[in-house]
Protein backbone atom coordinates (compact mmCIF):
# COMPACT_ATOMS: atom_id res chain seq x y z
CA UNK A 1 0.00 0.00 0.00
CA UNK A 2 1.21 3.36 -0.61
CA UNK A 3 0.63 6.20 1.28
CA UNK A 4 2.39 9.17 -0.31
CA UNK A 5 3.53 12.74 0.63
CA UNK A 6 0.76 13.81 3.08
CA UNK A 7 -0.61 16.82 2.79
CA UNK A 8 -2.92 18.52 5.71
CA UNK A 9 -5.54 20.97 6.00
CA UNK A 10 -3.97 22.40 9.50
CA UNK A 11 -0.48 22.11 11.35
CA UNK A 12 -0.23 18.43 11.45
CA UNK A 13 3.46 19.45 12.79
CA UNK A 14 2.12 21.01 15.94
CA UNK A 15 3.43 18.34 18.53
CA UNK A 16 1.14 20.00 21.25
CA UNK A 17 -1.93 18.61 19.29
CA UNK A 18 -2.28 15.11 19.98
CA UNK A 19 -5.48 15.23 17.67
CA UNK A 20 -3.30 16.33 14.99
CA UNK A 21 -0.83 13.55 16.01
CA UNK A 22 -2.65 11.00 15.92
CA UNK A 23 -4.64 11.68 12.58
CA UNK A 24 -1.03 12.20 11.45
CA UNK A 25 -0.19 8.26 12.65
CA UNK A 26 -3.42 6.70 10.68
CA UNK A 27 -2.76 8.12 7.79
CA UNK A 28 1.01 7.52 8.00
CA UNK A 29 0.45 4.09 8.37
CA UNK A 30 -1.74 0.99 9.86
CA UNK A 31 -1.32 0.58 13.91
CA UNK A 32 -0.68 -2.76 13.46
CA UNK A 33 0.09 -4.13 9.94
CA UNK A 34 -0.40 -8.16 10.45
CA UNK A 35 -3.30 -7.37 12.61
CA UNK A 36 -6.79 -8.24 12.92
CA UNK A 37 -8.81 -5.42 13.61
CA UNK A 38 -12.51 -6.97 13.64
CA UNK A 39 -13.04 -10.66 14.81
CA UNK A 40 -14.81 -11.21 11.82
CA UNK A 41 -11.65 -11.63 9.83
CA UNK A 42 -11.08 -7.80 8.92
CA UNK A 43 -7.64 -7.07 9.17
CA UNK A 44 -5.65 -3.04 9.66
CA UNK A 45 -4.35 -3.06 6.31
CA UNK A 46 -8.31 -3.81 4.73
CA UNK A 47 -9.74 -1.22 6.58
CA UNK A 48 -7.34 1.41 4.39
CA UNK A 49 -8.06 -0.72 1.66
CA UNK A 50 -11.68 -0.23 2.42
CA UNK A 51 -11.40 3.44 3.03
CA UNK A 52 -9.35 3.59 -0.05
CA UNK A 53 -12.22 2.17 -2.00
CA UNK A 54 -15.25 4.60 -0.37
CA UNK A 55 -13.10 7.50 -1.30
CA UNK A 56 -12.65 6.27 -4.96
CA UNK A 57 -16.16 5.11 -5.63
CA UNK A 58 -18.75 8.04 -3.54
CA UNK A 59 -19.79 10.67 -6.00
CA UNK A 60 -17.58 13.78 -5.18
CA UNK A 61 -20.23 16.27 -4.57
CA UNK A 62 -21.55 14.21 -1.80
CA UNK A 63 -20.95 16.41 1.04
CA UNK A 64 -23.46 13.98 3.93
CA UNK A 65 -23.10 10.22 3.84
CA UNK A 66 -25.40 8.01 5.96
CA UNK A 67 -23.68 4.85 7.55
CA UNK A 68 -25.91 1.97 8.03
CA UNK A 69 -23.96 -0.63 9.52
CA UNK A 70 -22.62 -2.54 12.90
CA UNK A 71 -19.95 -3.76 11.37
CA UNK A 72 -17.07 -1.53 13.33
CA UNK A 73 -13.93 -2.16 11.01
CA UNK A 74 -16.28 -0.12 8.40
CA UNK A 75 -17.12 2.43 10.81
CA UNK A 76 -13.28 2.73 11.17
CA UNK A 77 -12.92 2.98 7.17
CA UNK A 78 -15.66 5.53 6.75
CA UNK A 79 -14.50 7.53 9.35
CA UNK A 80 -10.62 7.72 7.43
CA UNK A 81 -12.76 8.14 4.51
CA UNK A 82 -14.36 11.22 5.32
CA UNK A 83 -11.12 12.83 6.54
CA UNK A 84 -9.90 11.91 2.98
CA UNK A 85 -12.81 13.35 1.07
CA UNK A 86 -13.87 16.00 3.16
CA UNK A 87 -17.55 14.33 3.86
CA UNK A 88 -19.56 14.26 7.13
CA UNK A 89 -21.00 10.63 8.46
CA UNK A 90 -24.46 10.67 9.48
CA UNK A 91 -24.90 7.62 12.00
CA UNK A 92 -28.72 6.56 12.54
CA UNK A 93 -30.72 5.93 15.97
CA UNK A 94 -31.44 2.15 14.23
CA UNK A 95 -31.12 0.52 11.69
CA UNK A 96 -33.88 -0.05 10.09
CA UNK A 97 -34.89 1.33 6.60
CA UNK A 98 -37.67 3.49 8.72
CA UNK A 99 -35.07 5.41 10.26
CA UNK A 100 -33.55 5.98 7.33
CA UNK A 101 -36.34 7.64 5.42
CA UNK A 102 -37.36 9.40 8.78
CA UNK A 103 -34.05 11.06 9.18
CA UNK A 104 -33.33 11.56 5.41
CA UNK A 105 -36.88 13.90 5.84
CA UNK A 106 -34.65 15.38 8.69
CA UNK A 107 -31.02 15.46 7.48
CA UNK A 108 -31.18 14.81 3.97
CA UNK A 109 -27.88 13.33 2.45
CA UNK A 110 -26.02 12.29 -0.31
CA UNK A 111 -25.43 8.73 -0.04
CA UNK A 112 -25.29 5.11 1.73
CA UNK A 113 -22.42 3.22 2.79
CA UNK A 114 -23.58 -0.21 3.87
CA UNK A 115 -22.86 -3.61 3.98
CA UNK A 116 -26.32 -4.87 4.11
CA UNK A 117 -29.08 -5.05 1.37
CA UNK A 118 -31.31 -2.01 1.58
CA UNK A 119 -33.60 -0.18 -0.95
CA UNK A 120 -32.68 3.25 -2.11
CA UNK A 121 -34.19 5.93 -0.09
CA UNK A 122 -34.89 9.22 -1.83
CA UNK A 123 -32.54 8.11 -5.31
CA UNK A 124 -29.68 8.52 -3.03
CA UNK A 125 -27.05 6.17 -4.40
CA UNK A 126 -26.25 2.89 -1.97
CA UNK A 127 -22.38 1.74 -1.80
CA UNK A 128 -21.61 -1.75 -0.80
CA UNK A 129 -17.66 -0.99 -0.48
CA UNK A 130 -14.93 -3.42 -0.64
CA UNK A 131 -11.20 -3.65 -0.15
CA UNK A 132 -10.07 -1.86 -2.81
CA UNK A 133 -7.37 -3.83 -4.94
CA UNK A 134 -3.41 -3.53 -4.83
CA UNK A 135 -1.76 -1.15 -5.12
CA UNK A 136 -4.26 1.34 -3.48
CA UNK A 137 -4.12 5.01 -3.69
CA UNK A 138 -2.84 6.85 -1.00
CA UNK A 139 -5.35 8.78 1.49
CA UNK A 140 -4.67 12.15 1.96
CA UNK A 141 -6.45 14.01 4.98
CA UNK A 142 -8.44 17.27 3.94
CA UNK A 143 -10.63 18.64 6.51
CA UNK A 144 -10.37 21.27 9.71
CA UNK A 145 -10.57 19.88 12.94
CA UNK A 146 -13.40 21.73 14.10
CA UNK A 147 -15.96 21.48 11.10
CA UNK A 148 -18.82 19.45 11.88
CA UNK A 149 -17.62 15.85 11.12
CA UNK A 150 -20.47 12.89 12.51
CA UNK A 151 -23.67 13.20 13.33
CA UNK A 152 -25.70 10.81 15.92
CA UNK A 153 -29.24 10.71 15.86
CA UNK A 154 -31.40 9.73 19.03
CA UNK A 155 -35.12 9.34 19.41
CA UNK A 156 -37.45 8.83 16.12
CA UNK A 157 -40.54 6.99 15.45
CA UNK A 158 -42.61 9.39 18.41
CA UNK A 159 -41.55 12.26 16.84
CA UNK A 160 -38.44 14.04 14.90
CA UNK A 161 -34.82 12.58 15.84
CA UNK A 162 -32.82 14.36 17.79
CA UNK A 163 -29.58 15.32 16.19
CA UNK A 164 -26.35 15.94 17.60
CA UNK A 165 -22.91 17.19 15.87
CA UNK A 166 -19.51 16.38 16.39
CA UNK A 167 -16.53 17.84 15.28
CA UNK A 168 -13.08 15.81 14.29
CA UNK A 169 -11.18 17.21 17.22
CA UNK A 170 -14.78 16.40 19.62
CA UNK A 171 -14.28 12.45 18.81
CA UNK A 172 -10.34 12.33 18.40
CA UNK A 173 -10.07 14.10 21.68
CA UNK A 174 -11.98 12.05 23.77
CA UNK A 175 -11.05 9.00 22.24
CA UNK A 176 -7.43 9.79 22.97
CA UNK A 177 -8.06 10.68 26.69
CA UNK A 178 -9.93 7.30 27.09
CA UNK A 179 -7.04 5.38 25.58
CA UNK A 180 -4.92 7.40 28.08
CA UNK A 181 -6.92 6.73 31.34
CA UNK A 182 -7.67 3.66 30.85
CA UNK A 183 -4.66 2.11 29.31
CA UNK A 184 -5.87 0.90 26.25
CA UNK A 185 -3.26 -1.38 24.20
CA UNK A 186 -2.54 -3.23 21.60
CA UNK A 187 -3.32 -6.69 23.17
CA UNK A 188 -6.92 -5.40 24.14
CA UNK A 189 -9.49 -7.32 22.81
CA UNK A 190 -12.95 -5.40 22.83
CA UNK A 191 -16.67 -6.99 23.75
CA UNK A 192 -19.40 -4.57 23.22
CA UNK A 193 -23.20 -5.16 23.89
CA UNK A 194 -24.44 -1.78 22.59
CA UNK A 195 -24.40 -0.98 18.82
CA UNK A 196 -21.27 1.67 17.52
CA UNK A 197 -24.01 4.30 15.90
CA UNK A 198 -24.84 5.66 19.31
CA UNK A 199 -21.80 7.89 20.51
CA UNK A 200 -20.53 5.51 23.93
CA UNK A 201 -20.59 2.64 21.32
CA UNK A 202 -18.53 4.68 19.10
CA UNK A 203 -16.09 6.24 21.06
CA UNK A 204 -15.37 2.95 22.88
CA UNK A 205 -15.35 0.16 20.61
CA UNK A 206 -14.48 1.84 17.29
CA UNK A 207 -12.13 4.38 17.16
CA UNK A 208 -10.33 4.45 20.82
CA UNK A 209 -9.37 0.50 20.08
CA UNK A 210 -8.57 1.29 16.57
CA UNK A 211 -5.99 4.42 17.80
CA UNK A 212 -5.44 2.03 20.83
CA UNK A 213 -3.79 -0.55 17.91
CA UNK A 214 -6.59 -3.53 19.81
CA UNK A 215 -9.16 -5.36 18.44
CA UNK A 216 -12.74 -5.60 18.54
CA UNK A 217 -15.05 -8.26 18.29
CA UNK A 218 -17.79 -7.91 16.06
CA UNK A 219 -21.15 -9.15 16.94
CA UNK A 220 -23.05 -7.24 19.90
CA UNK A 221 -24.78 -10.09 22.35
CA UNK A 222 -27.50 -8.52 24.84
CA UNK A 223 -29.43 -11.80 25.65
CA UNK A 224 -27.56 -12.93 29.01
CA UNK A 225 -26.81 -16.19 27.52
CA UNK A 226 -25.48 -14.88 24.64
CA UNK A 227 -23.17 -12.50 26.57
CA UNK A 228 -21.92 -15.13 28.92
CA UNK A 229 -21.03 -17.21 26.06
CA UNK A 230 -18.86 -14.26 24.18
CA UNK A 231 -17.26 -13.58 27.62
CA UNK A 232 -16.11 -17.47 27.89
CA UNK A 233 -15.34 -18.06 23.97
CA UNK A 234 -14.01 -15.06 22.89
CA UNK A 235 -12.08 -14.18 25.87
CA UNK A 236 -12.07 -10.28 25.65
CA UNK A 237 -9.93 -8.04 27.94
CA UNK A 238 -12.36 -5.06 28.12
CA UNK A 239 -16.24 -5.11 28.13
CA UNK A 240 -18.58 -2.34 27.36
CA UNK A 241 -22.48 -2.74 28.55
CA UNK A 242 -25.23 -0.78 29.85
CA UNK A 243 -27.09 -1.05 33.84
CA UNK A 244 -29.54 -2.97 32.12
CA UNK A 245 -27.29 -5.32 30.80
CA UNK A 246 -25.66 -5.89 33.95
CA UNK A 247 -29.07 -6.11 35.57
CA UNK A 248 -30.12 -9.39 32.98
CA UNK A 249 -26.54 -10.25 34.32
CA UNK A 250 -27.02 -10.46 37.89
CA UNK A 251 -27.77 -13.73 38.41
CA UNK A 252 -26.13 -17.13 37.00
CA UNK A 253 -22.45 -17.88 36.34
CA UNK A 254 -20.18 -15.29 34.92
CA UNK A 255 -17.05 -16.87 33.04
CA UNK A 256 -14.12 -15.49 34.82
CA UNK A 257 -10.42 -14.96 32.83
CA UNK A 258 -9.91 -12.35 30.29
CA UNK A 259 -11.35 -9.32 31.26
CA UNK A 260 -9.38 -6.86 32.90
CA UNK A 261 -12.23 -4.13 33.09
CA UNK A 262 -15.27 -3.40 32.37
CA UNK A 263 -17.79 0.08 31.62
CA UNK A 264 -21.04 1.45 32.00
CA UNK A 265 -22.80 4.37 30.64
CA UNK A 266 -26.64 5.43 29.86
CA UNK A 267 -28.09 5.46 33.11
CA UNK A 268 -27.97 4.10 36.46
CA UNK A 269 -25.75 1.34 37.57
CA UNK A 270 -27.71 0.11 40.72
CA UNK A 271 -24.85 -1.11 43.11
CA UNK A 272 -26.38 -4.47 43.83
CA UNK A 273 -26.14 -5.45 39.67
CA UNK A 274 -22.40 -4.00 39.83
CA UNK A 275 -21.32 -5.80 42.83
CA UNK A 276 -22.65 -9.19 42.08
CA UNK A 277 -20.85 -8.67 38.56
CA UNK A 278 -17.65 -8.05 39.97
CA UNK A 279 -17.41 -10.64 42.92
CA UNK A 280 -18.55 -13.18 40.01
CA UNK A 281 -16.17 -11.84 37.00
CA UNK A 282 -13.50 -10.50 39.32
CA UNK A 283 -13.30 -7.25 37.50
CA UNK A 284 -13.90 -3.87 38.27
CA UNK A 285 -16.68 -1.72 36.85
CA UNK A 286 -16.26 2.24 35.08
CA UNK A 287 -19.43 4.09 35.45
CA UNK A 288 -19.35 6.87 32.61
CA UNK A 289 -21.12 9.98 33.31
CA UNK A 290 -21.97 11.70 30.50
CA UNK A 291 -24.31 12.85 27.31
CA UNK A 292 -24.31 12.35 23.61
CA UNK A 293 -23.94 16.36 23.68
CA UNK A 294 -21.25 17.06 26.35
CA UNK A 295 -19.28 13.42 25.92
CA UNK A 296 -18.03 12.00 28.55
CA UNK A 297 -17.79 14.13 31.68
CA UNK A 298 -16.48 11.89 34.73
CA UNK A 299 -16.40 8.32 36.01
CA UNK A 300 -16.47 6.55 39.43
CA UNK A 301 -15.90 3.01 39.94
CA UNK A 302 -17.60 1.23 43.25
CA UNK A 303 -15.53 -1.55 43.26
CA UNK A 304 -12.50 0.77 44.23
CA UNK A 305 -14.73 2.51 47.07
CA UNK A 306 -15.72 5.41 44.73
CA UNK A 307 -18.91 7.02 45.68
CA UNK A 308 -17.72 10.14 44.14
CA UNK A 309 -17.89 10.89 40.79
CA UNK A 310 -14.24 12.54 39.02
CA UNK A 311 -13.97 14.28 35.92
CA UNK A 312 -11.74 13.37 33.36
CA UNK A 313 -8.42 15.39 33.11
CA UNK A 314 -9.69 17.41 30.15
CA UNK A 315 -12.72 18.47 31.85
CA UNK A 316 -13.15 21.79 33.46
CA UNK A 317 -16.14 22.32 35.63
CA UNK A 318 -17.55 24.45 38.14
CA UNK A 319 -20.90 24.06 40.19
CA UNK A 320 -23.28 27.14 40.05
CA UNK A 321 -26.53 27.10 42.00
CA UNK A 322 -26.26 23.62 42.70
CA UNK A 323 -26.16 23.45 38.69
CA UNK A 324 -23.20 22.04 36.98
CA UNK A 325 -21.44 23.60 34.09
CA UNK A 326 -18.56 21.81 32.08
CA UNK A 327 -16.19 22.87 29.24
CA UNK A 328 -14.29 20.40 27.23
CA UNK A 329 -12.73 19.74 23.40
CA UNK A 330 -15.68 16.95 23.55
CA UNK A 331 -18.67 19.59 23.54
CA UNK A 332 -20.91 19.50 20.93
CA UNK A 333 -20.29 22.70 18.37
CA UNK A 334 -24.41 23.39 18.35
CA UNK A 335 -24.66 23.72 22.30
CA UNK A 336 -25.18 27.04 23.77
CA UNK A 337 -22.20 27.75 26.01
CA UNK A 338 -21.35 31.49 28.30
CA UNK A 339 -19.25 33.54 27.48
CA UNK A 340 -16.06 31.25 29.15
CA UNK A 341 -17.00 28.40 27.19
CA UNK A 342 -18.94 26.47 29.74
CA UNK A 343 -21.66 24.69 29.37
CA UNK A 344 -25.23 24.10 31.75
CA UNK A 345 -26.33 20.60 32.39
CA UNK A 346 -29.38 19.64 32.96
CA UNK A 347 -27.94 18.06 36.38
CA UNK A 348 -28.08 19.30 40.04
CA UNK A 349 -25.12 18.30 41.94
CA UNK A 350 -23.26 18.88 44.97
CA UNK A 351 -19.38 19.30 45.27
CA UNK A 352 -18.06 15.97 47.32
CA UNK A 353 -14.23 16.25 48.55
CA UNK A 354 -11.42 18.00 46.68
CA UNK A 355 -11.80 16.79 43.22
CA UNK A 356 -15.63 15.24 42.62
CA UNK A 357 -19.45 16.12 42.44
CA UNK A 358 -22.61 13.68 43.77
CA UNK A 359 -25.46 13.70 41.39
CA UNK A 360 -28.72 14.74 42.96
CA UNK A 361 -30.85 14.53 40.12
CA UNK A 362 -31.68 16.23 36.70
CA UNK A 363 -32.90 19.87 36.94
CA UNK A 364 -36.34 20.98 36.82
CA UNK A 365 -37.27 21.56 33.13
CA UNK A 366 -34.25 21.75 30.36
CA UNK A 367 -36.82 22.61 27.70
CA UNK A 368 -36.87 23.91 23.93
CA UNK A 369 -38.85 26.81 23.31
CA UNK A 370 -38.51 27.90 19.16
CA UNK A 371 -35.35 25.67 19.41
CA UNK A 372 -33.92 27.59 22.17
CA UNK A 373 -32.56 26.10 25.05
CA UNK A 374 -34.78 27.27 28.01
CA UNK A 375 -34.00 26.33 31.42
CA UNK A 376 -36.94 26.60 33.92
CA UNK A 377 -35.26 27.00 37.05
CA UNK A 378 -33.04 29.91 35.72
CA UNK A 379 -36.54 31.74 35.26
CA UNK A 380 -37.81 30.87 38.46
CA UNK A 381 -33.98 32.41 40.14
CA UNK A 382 -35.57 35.78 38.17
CA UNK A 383 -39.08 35.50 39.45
CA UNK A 384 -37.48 35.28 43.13
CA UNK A 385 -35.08 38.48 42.84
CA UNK A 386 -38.23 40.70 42.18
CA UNK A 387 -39.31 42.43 45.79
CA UNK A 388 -42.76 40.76 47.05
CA UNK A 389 -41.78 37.04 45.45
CA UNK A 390 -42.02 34.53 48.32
CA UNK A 391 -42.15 31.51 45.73
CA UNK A 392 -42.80 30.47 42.11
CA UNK A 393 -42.90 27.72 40.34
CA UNK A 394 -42.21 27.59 36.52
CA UNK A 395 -43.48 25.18 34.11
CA UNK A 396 -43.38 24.24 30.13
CA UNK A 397 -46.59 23.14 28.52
CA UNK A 398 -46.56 21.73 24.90
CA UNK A 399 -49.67 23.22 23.79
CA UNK A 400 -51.83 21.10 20.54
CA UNK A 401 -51.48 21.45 16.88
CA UNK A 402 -47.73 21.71 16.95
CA UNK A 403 -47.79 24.78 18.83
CA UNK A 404 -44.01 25.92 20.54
CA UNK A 405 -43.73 25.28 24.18
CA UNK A 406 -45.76 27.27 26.38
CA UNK A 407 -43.78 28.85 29.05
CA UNK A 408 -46.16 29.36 32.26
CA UNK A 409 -45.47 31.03 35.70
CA UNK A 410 -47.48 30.92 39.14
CA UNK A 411 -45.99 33.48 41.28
CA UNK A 412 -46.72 33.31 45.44
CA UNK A 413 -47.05 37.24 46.40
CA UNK A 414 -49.66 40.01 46.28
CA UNK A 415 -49.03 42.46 43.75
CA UNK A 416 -49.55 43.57 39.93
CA UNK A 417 -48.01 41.41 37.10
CA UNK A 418 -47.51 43.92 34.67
CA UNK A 419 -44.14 45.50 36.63
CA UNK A 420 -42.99 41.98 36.88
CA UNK A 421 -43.27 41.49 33.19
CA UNK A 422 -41.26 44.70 32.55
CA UNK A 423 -38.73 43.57 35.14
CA UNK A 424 -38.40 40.01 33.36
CA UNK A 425 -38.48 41.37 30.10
CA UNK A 426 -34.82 43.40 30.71
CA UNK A 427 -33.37 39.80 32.23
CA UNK A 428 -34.55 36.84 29.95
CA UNK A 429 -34.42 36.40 26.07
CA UNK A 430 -37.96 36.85 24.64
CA UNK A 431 -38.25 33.39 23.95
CA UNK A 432 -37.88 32.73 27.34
CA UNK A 433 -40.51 35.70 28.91
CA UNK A 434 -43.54 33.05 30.35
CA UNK A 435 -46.96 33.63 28.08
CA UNK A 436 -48.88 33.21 31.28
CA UNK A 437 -48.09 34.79 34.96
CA UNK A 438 -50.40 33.64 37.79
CA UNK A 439 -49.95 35.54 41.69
CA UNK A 440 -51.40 32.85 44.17
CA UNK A 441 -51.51 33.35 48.13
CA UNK A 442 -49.76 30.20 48.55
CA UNK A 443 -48.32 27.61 46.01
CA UNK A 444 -49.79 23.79 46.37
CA UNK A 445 -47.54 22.03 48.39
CA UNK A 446 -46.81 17.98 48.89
CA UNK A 447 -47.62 16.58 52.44
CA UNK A 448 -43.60 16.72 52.46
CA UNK A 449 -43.26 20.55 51.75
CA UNK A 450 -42.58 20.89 47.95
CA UNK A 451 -44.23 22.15 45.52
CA UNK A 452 -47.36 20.35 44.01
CA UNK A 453 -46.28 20.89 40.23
CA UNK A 454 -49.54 18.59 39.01
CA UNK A 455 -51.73 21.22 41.19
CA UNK A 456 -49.89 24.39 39.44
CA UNK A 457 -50.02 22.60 36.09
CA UNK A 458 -54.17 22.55 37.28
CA UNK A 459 -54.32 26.71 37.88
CA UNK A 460 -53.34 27.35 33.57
CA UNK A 461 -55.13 24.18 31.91
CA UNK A 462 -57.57 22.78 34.18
């Protein structure tokens, strides 16, 4: 294979960049030239070959290119791919051919890459690459590392997808940093039981074990018995699962040998399901805390005696109003950040020793108001700062027909709304001003003190 004078779109001589170094390695050459790369057989050197041939054969206006596929030596040869041609990768929330007409509606692109048998969807063209013959072209990279490079889709089928963007230097950079913490090598083998088109999936088994030089196996098991019999044949050294994975888990034998550690991410990870997994596998567990938005954010692992959650090294974070706000190289180009950068979760918290946070639940009301971010509680801080507020309680209402969200207020005090417009008006965004403001004597309250939200909800719509 030949691989030519490389040519880059930024300062791939910048040894301060380790995005730019390690883009610079790929292309140079294959981690590991005599390698297998996928347990299905796919091996380093075919996955250039296989880039090699998408970047020869894909029409060269296409500019969006839907990947509909689990296979993650592919993902791996798309993703050099689009560095070569300059392309972004639109992953789907399924696959399924519904998903892809729904987000095609959405997203529209250019073309398929696929290594399945699917119809055409809106005469976009369907590629069914393969290793492209000796000698092969060489791949040069042409692309800045913070143009919008992959998108992941999430939801569908009650409503529009959700769509999230990623730059290169988003997925390089937190690949790199998990190949770094965790001391992913070469002699890593990979077991995955969620699918590589949702962004934990991708990051850790496609392109952290491919920079990591390890190798993946292909099929994803999520029947227990099917997992328990990849764990004892296959013998992988790292596995990555979900809580309710290791729920399905938590009972029966669990092969022991081989793995040296294992993840979770996408939720809860009650203790009981992580324990009984590591007394019986004899391996630790990595909860990932995190969002397809802000990537991954911090990790804990119980099995070490952390109760704590830590960020990453990358990560800087602060906690404001019991609110926390991060700011990373992993942050999603689209989200709204202040003026330092940082973004606002949708997570309370509380600071826990020198270097952590405790999660104490998700934030009253992260909504979208004419696709604006609106945060309900940062209204309600408003409300309270205006003299004669004793409480108020904020609330979003999707109103029929395909109306926006309907921003609503109930306001405890005795006075005239019309000031307290005015006074909201020179603090919040338009979008954000409430439609309706209601002054009550006394909120509804819970036998346990807080607010009856149901009861408010009650005072606007009946």
């Amino acid at each position: 294979m030949g691989y030519g004078e490389l040519v880059y779109f930024f300062d791939m001589n910048n040894a301060n960049d380790d995005v730019a170094k390690a883009i610079r390695r790929i292309f140079s050459a294959p981690a590991a030239p005599d390698k297998i790369y996928s347990l299905t057989g796919t091996t380093y050197p075919e996955i250039y070959g296989t880039a090699a041939a998408i970047a020869r054969h894909l029409p060269g206006d296409c500019r969006r290119v839907c990947l509909f596929s689990e296979e993650k030596g592919l993902y791996v040869a798309a993703v050099m791919a689009a560095l070569s041609k300059g392309f972004s990768l639109i992953l789907p929330y399924a696959l399924s051919e519904g998903a892809i007409e729904e987000i095609h509606r959405v997203s529209p692109f250019d073309a398929v890459i696929s290594d399945q048998k699917i119809s055409a969807h809106s005469g976009v063209p369907v590629l069914y690459p393969e290793p492209a013959d000796l000698p092969l072209p060489s791949l040069y990279p042409d692309f800045s590392p913070d143009r919008t490079f992959l998108y992941f889709f999430t939801g569908g089928s009650t409503g529009s997808p959700k769509i999230w963007s990623k730059t290169v230097r988003n997925l390089f950079a937190e690949s790199l940093n998990l190949c770094r913490h965790f001391s992913f090598e070469a002699e890593d083998r990979f077991l995955s039981t969620v699918p590589p088109y949702h962004i934990y999936g991708f990051l850790f088994t496609v392109l952290a074990p491919f920079l990591a030089g390890a190798a993946v196996i292909s099929d994803i098991p999520t029947f227990p018995e099917e997992i328990r019999e990849r764990l004892e044949r296959e013998r992988p050294t790292v596995l990555v699962s979900v809580p309710m994975h290791y729920r399905v888990l938590n009972r029966g034998r669990i092969p022991k040998g081989g793995l040296r550690i294992a993840f979770s991410s996408a939720g809860k990870l009650e203790p009981d399901d992580g324990d009984y997994f590591t007394c019986s596998a004899g391996v630790p567990i990595y909860e990932i805390y995190g969002s397809t938005e802000t990537g991954g954010i911090a990790h804990r692992c119980r099995a070490r005696g952390e109760e704590v959650l830590t960020p990453f090294d990358p990560i800087e974070w602060r906690i404001e109003k019991g609110r926390l706000r991060v700011r990373s190289d992993y942050i999603s180009p689209e989200i709204e950040t202040d003026e330092a950068g940082f973004f606002l979760t949708g997570d309370r918290v509380r600071p826990s020793g020198e270097k952590g946070f405790v999660l104490e639940g998700r934030a009253d009301g992260i909504v979208k108001v004419g696709g604006k971010r609106v945060d309900t509680e940062a209204i309600r801080e408003v409300l309270m700062e205006y003299p004669g507020v004793r409480d108020a309680c904020v609330l979003a209402h999707e109103v029929e027909a395909g109306r926006e969200t309907e921003m609503v207020a109930a306001v405890e005090g005795a006075f005239d709304t019309e000031p307290l417009r005015e006074y909201m008006g020179g603090r919040l965004a338009p979008y954000a001003l409430p439609r309706q403001i209601r002054t009550v004597a006394q909120l509804p309250r819970k036998p346990t003190g807080k607010v009856d939200r149901d009861a408010v909800f009650k005072l606007f719509f009946g």
